[in-house]
N, C-alpha and C. Protein backbone atom coordinates (compact mmCIF):
# COMPACT_ATOMS: atom_id res chain seq x y z
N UNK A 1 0.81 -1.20 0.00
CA UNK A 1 0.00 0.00 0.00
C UNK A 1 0.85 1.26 0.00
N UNK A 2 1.50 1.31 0.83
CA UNK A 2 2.41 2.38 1.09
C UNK A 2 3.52 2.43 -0.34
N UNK A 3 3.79 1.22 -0.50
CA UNK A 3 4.89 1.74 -1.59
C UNK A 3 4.07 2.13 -3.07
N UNK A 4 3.01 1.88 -3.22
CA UNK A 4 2.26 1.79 -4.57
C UNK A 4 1.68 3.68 -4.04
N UNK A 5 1.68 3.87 -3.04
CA UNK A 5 1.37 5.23 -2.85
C UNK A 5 2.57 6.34 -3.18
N UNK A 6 3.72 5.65 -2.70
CA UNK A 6 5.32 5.93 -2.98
C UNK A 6 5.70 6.06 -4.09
N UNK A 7 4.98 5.17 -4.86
CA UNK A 7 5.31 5.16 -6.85
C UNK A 7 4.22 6.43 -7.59
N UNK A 8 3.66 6.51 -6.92
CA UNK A 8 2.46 7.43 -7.55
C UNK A 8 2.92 8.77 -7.38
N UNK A 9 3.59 9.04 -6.03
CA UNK A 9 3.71 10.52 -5.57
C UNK A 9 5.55 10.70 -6.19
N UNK A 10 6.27 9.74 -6.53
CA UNK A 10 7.19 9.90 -7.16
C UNK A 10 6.79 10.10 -8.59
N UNK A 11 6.25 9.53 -9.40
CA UNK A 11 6.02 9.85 -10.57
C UNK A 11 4.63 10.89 -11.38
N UNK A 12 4.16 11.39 -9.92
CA UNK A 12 3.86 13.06 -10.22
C UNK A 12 4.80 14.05 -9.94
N UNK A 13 6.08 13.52 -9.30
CA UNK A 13 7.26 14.67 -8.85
C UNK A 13 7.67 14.35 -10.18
N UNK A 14 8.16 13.51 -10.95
CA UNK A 14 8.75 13.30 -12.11
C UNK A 14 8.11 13.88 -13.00
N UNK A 15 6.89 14.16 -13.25
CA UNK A 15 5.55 14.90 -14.33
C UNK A 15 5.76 16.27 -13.41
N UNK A 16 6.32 16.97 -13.10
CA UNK A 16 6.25 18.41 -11.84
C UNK A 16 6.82 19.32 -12.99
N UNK A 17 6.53 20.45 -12.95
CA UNK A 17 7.34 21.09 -13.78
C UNK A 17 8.92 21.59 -12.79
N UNK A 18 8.90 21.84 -12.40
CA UNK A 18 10.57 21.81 -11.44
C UNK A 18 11.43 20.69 -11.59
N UNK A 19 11.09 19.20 -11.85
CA UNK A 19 11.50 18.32 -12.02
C UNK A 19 11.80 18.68 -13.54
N UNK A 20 11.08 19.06 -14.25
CA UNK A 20 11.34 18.55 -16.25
C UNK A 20 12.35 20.12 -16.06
N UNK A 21 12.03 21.09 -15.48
CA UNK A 21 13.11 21.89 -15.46
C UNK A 21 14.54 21.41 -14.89
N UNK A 22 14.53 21.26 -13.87
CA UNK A 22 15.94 20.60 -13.34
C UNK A 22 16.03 19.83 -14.38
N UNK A 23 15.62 18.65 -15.24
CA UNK A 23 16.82 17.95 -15.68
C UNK A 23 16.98 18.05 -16.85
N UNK A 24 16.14 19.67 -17.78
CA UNK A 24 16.64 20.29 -19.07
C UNK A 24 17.44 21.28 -18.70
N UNK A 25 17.94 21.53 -17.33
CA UNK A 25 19.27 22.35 -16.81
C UNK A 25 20.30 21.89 -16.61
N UNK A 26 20.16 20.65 -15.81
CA UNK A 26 21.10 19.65 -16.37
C UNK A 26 21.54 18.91 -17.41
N UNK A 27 20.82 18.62 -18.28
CA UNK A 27 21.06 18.26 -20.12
C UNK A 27 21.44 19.35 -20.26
N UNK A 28 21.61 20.78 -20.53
CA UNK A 28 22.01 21.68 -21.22
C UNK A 28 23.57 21.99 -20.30
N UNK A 29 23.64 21.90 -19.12
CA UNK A 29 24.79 22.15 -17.98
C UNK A 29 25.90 21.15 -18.73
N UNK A 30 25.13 19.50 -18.43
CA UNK A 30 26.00 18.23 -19.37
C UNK A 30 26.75 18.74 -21.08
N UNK A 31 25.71 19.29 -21.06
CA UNK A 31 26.75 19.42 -23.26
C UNK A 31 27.35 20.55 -22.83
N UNK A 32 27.66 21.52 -22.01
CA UNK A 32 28.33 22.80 -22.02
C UNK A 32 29.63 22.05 -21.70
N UNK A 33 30.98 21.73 -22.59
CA UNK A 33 31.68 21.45 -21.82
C UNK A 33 32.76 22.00 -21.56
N UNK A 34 32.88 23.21 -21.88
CA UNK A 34 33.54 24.43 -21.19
C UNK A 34 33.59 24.19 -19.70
N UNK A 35 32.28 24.15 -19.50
CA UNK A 35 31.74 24.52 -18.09
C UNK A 35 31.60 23.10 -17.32
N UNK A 36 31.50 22.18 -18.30
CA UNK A 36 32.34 20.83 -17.65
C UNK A 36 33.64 21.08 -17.26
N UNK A 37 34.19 21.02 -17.71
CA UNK A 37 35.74 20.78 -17.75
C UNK A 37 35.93 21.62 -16.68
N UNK A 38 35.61 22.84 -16.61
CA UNK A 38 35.97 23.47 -14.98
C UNK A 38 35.65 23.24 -13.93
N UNK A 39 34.14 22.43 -14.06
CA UNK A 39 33.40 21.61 -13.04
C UNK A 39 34.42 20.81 -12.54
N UNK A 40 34.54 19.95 -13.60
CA UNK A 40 36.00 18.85 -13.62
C UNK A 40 36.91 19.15 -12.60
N UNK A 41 37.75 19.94 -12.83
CA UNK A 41 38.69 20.54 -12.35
C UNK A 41 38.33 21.22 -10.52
N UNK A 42 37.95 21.79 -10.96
CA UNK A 42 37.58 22.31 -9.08
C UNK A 42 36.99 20.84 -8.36
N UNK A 43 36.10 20.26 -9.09
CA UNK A 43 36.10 18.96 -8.04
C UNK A 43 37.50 18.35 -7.93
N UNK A 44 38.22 18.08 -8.45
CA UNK A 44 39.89 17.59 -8.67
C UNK A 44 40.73 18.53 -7.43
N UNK A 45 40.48 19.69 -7.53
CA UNK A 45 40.94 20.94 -6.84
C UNK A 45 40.79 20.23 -5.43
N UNK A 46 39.25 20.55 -5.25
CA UNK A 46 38.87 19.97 -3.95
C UNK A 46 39.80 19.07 -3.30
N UNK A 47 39.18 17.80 -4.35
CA UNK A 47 39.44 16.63 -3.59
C UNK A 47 41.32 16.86 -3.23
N UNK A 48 42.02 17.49 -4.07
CA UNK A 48 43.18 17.19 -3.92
C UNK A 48 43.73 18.05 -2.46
N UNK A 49 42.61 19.20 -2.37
CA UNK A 49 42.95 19.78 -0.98
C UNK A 49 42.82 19.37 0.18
N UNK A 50 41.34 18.50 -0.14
CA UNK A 50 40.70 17.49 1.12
C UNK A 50 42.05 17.03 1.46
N UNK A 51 42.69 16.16 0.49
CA UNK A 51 43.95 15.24 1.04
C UNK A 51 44.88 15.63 1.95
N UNK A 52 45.50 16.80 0.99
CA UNK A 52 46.11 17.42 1.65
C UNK A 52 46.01 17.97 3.42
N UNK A 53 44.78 18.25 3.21
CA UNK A 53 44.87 18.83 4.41
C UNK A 53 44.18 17.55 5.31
N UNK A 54 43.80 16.80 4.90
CA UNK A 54 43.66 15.52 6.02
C UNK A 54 45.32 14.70 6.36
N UNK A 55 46.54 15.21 5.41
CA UNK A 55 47.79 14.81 5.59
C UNK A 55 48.53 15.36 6.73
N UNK A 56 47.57 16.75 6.87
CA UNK A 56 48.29 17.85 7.82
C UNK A 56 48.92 19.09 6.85
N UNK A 57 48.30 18.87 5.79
CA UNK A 57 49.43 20.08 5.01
C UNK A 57 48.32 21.10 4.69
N UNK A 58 48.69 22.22 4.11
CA UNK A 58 47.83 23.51 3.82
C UNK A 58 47.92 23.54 2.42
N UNK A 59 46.55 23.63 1.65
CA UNK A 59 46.71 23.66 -0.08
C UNK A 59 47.16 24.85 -0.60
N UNK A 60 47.67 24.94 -1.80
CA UNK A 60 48.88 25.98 -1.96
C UNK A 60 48.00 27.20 -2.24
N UNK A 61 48.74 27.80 -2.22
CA UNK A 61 48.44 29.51 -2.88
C UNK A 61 47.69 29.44 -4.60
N UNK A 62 48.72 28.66 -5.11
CA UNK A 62 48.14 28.07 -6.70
C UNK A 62 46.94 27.34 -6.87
N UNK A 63 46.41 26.63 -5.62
CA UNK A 63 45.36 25.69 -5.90
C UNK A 63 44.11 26.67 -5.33
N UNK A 64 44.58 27.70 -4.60
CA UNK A 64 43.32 28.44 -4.09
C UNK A 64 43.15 29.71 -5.04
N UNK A 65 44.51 29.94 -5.47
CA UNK A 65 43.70 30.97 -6.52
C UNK A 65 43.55 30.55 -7.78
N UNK A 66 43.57 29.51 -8.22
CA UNK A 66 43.07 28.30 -9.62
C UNK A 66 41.54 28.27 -8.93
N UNK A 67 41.10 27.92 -8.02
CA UNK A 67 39.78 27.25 -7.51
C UNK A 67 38.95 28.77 -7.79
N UNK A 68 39.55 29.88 -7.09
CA UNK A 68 39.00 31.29 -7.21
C UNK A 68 38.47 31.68 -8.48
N UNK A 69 39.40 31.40 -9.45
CA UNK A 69 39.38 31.80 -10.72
C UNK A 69 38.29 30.83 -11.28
N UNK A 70 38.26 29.53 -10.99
CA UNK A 70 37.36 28.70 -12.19
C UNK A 70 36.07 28.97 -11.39
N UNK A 71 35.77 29.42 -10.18
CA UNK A 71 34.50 29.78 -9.53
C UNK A 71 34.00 30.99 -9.85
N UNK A 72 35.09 31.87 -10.14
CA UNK A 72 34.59 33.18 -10.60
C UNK A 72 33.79 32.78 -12.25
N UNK A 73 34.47 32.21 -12.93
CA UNK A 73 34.43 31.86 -14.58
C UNK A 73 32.91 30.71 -14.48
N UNK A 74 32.68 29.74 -13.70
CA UNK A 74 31.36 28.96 -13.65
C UNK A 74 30.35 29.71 -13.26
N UNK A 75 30.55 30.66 -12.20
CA UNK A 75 29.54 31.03 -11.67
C UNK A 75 28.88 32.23 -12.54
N UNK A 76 29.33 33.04 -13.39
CA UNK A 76 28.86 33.56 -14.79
C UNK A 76 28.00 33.26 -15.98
N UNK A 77 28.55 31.53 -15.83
CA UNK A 77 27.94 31.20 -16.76
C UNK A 77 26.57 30.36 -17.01
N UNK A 78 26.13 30.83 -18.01
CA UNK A 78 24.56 31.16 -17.95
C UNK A 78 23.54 29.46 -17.45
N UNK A 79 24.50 28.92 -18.26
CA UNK A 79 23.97 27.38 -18.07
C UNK A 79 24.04 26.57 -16.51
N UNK A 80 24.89 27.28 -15.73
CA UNK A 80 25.29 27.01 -14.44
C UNK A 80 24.17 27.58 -13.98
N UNK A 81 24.05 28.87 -13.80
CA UNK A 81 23.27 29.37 -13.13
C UNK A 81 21.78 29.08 -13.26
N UNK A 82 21.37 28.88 -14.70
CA UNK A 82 20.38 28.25 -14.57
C UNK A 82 20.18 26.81 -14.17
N UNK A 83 21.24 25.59 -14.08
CA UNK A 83 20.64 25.13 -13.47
C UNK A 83 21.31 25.02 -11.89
N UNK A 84 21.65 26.16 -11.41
CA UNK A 84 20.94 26.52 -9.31
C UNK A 84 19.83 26.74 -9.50
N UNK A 85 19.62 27.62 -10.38
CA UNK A 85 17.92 28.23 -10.67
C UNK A 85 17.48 26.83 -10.23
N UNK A 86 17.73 26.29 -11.52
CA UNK A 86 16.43 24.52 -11.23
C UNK A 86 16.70 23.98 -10.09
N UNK A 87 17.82 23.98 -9.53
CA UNK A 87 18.31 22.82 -8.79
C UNK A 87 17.31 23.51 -7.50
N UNK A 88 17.73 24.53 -6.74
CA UNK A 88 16.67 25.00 -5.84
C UNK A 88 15.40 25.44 -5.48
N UNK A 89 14.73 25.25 -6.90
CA UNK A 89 13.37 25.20 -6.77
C UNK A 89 12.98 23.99 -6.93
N UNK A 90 13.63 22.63 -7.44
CA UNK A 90 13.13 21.56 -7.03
C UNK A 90 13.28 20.89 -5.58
N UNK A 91 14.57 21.79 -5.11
CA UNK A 91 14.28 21.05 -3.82
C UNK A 91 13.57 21.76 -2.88
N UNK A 92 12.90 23.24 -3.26
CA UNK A 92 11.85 23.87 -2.68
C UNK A 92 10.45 22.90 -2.49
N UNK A 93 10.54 22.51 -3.78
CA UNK A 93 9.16 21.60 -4.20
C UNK A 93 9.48 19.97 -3.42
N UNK A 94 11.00 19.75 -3.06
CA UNK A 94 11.03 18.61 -2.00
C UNK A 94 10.34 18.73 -0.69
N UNK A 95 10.79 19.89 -0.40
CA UNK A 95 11.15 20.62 1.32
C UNK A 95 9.20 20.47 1.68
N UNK A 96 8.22 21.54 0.95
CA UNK A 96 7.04 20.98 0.59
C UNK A 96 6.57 19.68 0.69
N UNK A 97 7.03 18.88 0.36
CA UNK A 97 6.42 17.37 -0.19
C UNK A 97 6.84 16.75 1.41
N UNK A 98 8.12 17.57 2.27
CA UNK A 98 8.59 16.76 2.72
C UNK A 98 7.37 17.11 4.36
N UNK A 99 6.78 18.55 4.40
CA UNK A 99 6.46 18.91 5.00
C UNK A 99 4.86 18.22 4.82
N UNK A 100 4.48 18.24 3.78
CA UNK A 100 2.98 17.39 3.75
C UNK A 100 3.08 16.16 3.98
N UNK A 101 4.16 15.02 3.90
CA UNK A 101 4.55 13.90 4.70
C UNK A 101 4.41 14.09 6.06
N UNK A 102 5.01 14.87 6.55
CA UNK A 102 5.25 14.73 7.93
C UNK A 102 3.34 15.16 8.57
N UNK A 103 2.90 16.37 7.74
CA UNK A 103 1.58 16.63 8.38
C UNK A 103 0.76 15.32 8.43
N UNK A 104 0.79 14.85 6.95
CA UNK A 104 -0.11 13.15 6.70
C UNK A 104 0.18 12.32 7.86
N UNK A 105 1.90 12.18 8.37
CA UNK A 105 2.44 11.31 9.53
C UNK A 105 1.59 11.86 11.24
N UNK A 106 1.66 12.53 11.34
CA UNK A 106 0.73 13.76 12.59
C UNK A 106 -0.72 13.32 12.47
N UNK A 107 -1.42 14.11 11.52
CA UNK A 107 -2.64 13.19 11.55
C UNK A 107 -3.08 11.84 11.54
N UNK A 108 -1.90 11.17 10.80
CA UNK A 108 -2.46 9.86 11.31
C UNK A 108 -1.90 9.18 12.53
N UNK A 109 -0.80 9.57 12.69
CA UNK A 109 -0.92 9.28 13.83
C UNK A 109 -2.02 9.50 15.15
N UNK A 110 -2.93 10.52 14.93
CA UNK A 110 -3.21 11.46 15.85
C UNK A 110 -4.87 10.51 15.95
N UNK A 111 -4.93 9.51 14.28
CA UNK A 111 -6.27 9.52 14.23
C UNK A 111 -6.54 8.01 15.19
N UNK A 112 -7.41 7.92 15.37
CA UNK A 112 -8.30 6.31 15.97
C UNK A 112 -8.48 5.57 15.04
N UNK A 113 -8.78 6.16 13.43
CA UNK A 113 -9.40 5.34 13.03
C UNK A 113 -8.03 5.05 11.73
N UNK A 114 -8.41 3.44 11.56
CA UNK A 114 -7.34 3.15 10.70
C UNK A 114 -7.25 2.76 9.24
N UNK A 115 -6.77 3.67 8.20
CA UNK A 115 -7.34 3.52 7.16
C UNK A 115 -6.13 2.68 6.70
N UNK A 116 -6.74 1.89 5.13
CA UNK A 116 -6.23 1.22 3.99
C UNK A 116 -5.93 1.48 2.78
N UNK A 117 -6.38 2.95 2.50
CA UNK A 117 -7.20 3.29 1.15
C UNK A 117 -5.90 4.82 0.96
């Protein structure tokens, strides 16, 4: 019951318009690959600082102003930004979904009577 209710309310989030937006922001984010490749790279950045500094060492001067620079250069660009645009209004439309769960969880908990339906 519950999961056939679970498939239904997932695949009206999938039919949502925030959903078909997020992932024609992401298809268009994916072929930009300019804006890949710098993606690329600052995750690389990261991770290579994480290391570092879980070694005990401090990431260089070069890797923080490389990271500066490709954040300044992504965050411009148009395809990025549109999809934060998408990305945070779908999880607006989560945060929602997540809050009418919890009310549905309250009332029924709250109720005597026990439904199936």
């Amino acid at each position: 019951m519950i999961d056939a209710k679970a498939k239904e309310l997932g695949r009206l989030i999938g039919q949502s318009e925030p959903y078909k937006a997020l992932k024609r922001s992401n298809d268009g984010l994916g072929a930009d690959k300019e804006t890949v490749t710098m993606l690329r790279r600052m995750e690389e950045l990261r991770n290579n600082a994480q290391a570092m500094i879980e070694g005990g060492q401090e990431p260089t001067a070069e890797m923080e102003r490389e990271m500066d620079e490709l954040l300044a250069r992504v965050q411009v660009s148009p395809v990025y930004q549109q999809a934060v645009a998408a990305q945070e209004n779908f999880d607006k439309l989560m945060m929602q979904v997540n809050n009418w769960i919890a009310e549905g969880i309250k009332s029924g908990a709250a109720s005597p009577i026990i439904t199936l339906s």
